[in-house]
C-alpha atoms as a PDB file:
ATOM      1  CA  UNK A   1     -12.946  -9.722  -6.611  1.00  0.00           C
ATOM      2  CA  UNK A   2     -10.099  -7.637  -8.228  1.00  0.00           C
ATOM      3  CA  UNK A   3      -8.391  -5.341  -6.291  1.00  0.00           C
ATOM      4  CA  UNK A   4      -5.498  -3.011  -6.091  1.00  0.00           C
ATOM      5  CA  UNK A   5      -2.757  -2.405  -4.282  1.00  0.00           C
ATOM      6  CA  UNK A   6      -0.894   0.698  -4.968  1.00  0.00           C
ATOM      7  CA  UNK A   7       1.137   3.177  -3.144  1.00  0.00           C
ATOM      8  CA  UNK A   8      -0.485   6.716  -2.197  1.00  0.00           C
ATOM      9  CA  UNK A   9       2.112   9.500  -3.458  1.00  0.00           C
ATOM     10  CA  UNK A  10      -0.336  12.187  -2.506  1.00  0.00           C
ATOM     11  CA  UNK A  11      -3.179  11.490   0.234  1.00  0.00           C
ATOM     12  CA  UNK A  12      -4.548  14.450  -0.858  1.00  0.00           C
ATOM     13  CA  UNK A  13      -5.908  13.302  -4.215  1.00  0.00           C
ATOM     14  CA  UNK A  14      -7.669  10.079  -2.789  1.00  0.00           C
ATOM     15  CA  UNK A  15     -10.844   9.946  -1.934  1.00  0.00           C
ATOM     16  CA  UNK A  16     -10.783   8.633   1.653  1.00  0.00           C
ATOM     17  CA  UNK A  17     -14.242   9.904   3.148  1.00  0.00           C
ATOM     18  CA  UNK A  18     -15.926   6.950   2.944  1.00  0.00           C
ATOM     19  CA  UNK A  19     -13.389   4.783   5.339  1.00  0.00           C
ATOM     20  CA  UNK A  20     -13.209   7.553   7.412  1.00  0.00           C
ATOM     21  CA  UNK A  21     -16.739   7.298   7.758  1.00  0.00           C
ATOM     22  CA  UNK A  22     -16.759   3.537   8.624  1.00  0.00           C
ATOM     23  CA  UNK A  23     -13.849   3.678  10.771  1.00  0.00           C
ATOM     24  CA  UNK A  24     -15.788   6.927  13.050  1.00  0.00           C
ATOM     25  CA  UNK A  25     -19.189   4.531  12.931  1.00  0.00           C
ATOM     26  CA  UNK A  26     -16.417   1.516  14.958  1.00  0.00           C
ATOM     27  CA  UNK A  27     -15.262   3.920  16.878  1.00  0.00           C
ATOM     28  CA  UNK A  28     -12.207   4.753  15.309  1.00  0.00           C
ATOM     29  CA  UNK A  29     -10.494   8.042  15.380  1.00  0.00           C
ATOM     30  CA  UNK A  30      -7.414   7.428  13.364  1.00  0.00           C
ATOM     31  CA  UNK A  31      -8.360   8.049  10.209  1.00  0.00           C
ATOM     32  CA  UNK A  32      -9.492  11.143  10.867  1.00  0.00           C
ATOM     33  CA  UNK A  33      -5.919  11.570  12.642  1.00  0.00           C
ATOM     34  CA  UNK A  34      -4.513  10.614   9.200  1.00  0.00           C
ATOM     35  CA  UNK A  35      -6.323  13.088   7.067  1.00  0.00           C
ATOM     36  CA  UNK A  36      -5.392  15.915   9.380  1.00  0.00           C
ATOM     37  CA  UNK A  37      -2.107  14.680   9.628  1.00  0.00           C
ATOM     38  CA  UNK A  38      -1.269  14.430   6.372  1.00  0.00           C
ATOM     39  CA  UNK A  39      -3.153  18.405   5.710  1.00  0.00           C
ATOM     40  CA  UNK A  40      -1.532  19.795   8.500  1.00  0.00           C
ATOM     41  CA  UNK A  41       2.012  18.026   7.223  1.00  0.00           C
ATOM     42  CA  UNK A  42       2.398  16.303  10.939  1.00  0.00           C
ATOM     43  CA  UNK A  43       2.665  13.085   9.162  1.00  0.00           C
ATOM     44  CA  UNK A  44       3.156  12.861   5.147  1.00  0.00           C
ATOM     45  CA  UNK A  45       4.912   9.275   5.170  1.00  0.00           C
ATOM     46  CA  UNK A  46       7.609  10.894   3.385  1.00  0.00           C
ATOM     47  CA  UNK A  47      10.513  10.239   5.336  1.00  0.00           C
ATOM     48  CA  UNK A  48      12.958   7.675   4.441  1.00  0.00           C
ATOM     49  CA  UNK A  49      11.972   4.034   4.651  1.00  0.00           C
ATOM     50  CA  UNK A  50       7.689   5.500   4.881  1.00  0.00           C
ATOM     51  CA  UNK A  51       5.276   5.031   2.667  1.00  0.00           C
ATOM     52  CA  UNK A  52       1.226   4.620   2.679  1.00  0.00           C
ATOM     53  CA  UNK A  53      -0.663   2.365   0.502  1.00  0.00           C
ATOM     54  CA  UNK A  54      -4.179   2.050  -0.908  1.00  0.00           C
ATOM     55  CA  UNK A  55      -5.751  -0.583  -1.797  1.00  0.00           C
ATOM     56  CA  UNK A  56      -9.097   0.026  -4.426  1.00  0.00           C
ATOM     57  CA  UNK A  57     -12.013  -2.897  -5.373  1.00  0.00           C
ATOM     58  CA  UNK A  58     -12.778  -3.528  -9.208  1.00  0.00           C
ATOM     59  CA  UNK A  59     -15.258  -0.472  -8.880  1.00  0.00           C
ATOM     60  CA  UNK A  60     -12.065   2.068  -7.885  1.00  0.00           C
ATOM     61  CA  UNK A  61     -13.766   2.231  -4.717  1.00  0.00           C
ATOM     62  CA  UNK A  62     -10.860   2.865  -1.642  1.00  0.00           C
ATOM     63  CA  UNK A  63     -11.655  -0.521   0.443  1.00  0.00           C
ATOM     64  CA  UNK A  64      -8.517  -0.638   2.818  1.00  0.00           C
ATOM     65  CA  UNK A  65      -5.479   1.792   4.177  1.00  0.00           C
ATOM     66  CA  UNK A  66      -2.057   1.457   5.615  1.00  0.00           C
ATOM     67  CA  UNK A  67       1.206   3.057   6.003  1.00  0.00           C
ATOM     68  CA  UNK A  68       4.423   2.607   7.710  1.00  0.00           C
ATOM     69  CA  UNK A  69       6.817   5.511   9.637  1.00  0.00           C
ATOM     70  CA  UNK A  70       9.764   5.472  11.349  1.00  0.00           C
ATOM     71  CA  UNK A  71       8.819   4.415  14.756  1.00  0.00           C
ATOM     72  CA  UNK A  72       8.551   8.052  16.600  1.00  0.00           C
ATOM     73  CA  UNK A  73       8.800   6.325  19.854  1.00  0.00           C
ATOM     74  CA  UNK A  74      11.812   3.976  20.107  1.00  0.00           C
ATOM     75  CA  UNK A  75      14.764   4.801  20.570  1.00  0.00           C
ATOM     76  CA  UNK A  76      16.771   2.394  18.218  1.00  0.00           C
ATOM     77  CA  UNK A  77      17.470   2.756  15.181  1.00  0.00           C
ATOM     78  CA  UNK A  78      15.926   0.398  12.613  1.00  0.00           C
ATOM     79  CA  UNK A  79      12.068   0.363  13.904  1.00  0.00           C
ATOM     80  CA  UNK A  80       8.945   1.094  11.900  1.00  0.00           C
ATOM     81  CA  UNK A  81       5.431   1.218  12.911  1.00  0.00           C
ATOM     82  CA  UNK A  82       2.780   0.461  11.340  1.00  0.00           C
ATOM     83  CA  UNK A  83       0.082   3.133  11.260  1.00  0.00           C
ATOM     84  CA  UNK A  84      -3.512   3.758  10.034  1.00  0.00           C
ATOM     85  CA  UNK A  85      -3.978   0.184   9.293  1.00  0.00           C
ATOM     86  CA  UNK A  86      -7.869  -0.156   8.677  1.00  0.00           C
ATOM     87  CA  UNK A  87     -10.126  -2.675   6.028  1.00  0.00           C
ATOM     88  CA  UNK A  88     -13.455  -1.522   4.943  1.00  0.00           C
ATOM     89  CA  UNK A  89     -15.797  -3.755   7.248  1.00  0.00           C
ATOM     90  CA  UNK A  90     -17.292  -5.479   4.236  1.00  0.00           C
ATOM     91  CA  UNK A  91     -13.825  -6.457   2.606  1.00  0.00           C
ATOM     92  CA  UNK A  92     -12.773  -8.424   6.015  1.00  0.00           C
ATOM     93  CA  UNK A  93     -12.076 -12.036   5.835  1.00  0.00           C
ATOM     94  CA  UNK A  94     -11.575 -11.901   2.144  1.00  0.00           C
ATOM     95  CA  UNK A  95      -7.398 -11.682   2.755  1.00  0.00           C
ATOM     96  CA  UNK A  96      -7.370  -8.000   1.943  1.00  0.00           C
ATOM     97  CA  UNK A  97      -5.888  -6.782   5.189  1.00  0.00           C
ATOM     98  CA  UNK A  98      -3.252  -9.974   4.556  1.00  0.00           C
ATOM     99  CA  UNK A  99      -2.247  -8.823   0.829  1.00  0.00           C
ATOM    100  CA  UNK A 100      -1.843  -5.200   2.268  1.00  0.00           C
ATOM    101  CA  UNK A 101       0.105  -5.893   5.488  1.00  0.00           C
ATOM    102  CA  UNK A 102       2.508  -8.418   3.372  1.00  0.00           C
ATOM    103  CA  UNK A 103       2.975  -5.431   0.762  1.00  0.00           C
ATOM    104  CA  UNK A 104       4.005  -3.255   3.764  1.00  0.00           C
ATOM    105  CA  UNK A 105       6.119  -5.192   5.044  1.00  0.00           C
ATOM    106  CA  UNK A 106       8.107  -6.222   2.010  1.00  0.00           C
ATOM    107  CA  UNK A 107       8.395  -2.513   1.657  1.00  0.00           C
ATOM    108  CA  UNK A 108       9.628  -2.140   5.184  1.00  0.00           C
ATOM    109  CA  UNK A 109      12.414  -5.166   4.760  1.00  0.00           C
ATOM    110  CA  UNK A 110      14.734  -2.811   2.658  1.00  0.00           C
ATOM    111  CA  UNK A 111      14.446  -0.134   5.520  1.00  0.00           C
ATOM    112  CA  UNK A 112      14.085  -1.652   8.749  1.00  0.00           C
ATOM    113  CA  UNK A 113      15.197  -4.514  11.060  1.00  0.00           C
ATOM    114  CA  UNK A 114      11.376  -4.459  12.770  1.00  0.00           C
ATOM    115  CA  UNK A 115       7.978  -3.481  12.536  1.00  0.00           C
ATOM    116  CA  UNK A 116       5.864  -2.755  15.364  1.00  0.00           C
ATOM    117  CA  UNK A 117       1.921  -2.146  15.761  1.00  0.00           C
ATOM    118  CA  UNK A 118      -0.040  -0.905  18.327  1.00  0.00           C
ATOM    119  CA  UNK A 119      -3.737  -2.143  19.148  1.00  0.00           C
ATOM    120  CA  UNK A 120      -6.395  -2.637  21.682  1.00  0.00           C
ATOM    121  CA  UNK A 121      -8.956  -4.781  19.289  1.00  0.00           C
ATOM    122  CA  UNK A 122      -8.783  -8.692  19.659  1.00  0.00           C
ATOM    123  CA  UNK A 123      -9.701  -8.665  16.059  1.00  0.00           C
ATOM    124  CA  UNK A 124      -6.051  -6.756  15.192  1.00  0.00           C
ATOM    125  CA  UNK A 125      -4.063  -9.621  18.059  1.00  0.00           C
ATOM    126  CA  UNK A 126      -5.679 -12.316  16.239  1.00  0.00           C
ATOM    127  CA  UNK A 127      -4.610 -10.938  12.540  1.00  0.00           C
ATOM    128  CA  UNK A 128      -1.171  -9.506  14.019  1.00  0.00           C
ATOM    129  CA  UNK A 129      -0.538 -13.073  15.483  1.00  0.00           C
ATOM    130  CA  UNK A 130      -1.802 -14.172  12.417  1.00  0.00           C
ATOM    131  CA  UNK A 131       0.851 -12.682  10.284  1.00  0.00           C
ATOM    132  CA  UNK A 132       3.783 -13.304  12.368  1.00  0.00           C
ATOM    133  CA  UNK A 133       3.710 -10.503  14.580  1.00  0.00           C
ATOM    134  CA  UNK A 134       4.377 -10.983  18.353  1.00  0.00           C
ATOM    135  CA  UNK A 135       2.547  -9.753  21.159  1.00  0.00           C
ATOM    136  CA  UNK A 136       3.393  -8.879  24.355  1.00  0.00           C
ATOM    137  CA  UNK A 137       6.312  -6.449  23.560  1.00  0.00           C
ATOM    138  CA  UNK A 138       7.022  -4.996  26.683  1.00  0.00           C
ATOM    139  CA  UNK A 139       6.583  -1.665  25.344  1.00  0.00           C
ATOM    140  CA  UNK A 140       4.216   1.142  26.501  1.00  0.00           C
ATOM    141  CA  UNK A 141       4.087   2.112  22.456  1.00  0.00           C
ATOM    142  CA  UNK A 142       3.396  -1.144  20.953  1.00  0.00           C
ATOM    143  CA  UNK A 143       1.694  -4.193  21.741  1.00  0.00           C
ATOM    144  CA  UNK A 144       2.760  -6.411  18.672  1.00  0.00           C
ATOM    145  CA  UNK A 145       6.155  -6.701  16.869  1.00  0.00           C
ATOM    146  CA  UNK A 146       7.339  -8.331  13.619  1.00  0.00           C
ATOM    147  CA  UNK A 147      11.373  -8.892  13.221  1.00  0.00           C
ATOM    148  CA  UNK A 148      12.207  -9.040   9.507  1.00  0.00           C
ATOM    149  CA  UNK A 149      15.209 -11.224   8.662  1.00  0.00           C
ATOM    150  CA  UNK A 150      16.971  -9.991   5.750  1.00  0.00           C
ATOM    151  CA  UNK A 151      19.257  -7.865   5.841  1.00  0.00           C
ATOM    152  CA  UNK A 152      18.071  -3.865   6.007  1.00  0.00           C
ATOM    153  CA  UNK A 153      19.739  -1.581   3.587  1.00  0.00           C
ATOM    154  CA  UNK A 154      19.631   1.468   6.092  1.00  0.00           C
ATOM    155  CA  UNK A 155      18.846   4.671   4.235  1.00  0.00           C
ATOM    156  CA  UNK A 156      20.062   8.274   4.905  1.00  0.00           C
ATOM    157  CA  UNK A 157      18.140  10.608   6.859  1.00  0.00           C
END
């Protein structure tokens, strides 16, 4: 299968309907959240250090979603979170949600010291754990945490 991964500049010119769909039928509400978010201007990734990628099958078809924000809930400085994390059900297990979490966080390394996640699915521990991410934070906001190495080139506010 070819994919790709790009980043989303404007939300509002990609067709996300169809994972919103799939995501309501699971029993997830957030990306619905995103949508609204990102009409309403709550949440445009568009501070420093955010962004929001895509990733689209060989058909252009949106298969997968993520972004990163500064974290709204710690308190140090340094933290993102990721957010709106969510694979089409039929692109699991192919190493889509891998390619696009890795992409995040090599985006992430030249703005933060750590990433944080939260989740209640035993699906998302076992991928978290997966990729490096530990669990059992701590924290009432997060229930996985990734610490990324090198060096963060701290940007402006």
């Amino acid at each position: 299968m070819t994919i790709n991964v790009e980043e989303i500049e404007d939300l509002k010119t990609v067709d996300v309907s169809k994972l919103v769909e799939e995501s309501e039928a699971e029993g997830y509400r957030f990306l619905k959240r995103l949508v609204s978010q990102y009409e309403d201007g709550t949440n445009t990734f568009n501070q420093a250090g955010e962004a929001l990628y895509g990733v689209w099958d060989q058909h252009g078809h949106l298969i997968a979603i993520g972004g990163l924000n500064r974290d709204p809930y710690s308190n140090k400085e340094g933290v993102g979170r990721l957010r709106r994390f969510y694979i089409s059900p039929n692109s699991r297990r192919q190493g889509i949600g891998t390619l696009l979490l890795k992409k995040i966080i090599n985006h992430g390394r030249d703005h933060f010291k750590e990433i944080v996640v939260r989740t209640d699915s035993a699906a998302a521990d076992a991928f978290y754990r997966a990729n490096g991410f530990s669990a059992d934070l701590g924290l009432p906001e997060a229930t996985h945490g990734l610490t990324l190495d090198n060096g963060v080139k701290e940007t402006a506010r």
